[in-house]
C-alpha atoms as a PDB file:
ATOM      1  CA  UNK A   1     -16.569 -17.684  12.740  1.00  0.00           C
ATOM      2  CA  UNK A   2     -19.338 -17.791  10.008  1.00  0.00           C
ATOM      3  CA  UNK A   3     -18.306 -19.912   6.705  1.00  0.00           C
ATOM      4  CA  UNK A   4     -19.397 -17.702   3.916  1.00  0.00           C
ATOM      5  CA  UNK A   5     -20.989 -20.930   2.277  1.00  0.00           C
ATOM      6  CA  UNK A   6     -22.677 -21.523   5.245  1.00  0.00           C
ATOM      7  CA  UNK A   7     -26.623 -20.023   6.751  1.00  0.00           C
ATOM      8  CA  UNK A   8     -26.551 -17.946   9.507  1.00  0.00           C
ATOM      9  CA  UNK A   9     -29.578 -17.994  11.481  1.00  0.00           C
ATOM     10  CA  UNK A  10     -30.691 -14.317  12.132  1.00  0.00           C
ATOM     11  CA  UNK A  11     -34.235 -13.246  14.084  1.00  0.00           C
ATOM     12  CA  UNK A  12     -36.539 -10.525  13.899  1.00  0.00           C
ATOM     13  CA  UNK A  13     -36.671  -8.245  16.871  1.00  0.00           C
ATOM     14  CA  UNK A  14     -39.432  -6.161  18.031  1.00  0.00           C
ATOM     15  CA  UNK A  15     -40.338  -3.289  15.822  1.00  0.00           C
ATOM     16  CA  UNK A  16     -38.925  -5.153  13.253  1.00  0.00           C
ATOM     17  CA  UNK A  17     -34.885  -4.809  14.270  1.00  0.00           C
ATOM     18  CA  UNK A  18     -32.666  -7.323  12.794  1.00  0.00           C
ATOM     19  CA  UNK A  19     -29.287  -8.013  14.660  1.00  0.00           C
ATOM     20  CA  UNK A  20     -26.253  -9.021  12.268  1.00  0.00           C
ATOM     21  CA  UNK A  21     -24.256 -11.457  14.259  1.00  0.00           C
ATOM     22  CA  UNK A  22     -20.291 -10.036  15.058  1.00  0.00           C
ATOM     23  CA  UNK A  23     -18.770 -12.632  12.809  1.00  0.00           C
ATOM     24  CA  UNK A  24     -20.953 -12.002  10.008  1.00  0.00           C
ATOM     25  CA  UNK A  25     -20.554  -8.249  10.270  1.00  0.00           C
ATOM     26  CA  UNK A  26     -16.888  -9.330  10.161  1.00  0.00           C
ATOM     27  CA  UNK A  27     -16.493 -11.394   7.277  1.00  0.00           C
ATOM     28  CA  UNK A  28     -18.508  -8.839   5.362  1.00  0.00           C
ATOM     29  CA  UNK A  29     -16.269  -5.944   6.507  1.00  0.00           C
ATOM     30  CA  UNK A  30     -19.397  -4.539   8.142  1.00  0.00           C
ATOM     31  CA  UNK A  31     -18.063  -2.027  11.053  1.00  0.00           C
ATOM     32  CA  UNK A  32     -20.297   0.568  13.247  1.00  0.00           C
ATOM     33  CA  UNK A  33     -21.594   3.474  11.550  1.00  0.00           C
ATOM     34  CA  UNK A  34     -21.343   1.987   8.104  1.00  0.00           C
ATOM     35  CA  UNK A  35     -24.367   3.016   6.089  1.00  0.00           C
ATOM     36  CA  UNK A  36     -26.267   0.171   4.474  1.00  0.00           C
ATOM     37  CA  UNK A  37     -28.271   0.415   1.839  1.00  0.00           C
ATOM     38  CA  UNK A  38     -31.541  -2.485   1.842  1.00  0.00           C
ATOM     39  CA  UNK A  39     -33.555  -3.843  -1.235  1.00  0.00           C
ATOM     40  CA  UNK A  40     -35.816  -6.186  -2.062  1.00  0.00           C
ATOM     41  CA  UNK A  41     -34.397  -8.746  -4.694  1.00  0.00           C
ATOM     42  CA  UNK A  42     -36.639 -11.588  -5.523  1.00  0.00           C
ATOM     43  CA  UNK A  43     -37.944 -12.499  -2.121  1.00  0.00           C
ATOM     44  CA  UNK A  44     -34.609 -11.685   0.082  1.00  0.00           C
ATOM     45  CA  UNK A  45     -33.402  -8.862   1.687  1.00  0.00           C
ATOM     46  CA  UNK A  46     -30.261  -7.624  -0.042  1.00  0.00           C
ATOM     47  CA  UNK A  47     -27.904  -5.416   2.512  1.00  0.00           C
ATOM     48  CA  UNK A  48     -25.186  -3.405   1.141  1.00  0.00           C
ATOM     49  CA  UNK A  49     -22.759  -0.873   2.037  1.00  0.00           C
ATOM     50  CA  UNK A  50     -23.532   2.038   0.418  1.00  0.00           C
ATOM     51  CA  UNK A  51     -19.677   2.396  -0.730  1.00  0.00           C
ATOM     52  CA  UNK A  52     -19.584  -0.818  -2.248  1.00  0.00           C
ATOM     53  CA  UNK A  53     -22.357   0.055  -4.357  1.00  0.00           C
ATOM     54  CA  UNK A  54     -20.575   3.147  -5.205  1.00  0.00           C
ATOM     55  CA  UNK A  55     -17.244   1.262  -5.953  1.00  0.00           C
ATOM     56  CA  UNK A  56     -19.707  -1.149  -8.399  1.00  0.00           C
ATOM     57  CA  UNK A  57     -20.949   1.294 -10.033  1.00  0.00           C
ATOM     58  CA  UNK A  58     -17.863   3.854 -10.517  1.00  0.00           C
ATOM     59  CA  UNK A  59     -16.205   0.140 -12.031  1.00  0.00           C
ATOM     60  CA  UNK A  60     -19.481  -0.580 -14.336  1.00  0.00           C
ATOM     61  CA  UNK A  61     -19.338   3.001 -15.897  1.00  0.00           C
ATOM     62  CA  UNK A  62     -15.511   3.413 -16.077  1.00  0.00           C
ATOM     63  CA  UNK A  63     -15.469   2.114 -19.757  1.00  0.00           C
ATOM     64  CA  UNK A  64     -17.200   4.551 -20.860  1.00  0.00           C
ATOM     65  CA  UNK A  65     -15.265   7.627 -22.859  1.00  0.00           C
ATOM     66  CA  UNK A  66     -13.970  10.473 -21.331  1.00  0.00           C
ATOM     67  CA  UNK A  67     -16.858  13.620 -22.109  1.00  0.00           C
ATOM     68  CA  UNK A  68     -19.406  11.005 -22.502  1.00  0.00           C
ATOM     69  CA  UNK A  69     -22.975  12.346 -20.469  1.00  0.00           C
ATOM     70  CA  UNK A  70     -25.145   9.181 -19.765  1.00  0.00           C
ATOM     71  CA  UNK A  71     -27.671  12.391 -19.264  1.00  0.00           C
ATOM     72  CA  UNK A  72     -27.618  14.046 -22.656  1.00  0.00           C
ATOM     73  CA  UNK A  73     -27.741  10.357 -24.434  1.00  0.00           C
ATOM     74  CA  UNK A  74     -30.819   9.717 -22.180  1.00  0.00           C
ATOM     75  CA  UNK A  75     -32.282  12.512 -23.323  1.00  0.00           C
ATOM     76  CA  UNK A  76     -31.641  12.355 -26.885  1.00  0.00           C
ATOM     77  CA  UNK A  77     -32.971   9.053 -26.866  1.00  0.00           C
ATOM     78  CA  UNK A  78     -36.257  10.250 -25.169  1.00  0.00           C
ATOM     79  CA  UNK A  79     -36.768  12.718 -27.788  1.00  0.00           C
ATOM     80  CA  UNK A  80     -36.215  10.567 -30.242  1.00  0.00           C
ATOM     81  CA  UNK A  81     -38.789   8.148 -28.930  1.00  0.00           C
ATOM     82  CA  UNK A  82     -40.926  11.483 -28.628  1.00  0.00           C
ATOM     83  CA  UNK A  83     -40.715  12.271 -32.407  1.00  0.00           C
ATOM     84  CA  UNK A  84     -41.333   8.298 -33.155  1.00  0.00           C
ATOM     85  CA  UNK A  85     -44.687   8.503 -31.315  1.00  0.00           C
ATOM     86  CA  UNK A  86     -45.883  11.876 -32.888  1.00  0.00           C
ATOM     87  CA  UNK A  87     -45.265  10.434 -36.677  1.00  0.00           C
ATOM     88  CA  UNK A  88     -47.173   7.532 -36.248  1.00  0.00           C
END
């Protein structure tokens, strides 16, 4: 079993294919079929599910009030910006 505080030694395959080993997958819940999400982050390769990115970000935004549009706030504070840059 892989200790989460521990390395795992992974290798790049041809065509650049990366093989998670089974008790990594494991321990991070990873099963076949999931869909994984990949980014950059400061020189690593970040690999996510894509529902526990969803499940962040439903939790980060879930203090926000009821009727509140992150898109109408957005663009308010665009055209605000907007009118600060023509009166200068």
């Amino acid at each position: 079993m892989v200790d989460s505080s521990r390395q795992t030694e992974v290798h790049l395959g041809r065509q650049g294919r990366l093989v998670i080993p089974a008790a990594l997958r494991r321990l991070l819940g990873f099963e076949e079929g999931d869909i994984l999400i990949a980014r950059p982050e400061e020189g690593r390769l970040i690999l996510e599910k894509q529902e526990t990115i969803k499940r962040r970000l439903k939790a980060r935004f879930s203090q926000l009030p009821k009727g509140t549009s992150l898109a109408e706030e957005l663009i308010a504070e665009r055209r605000e910006e907007a009118n600060r840059e023509m009166n200068e």
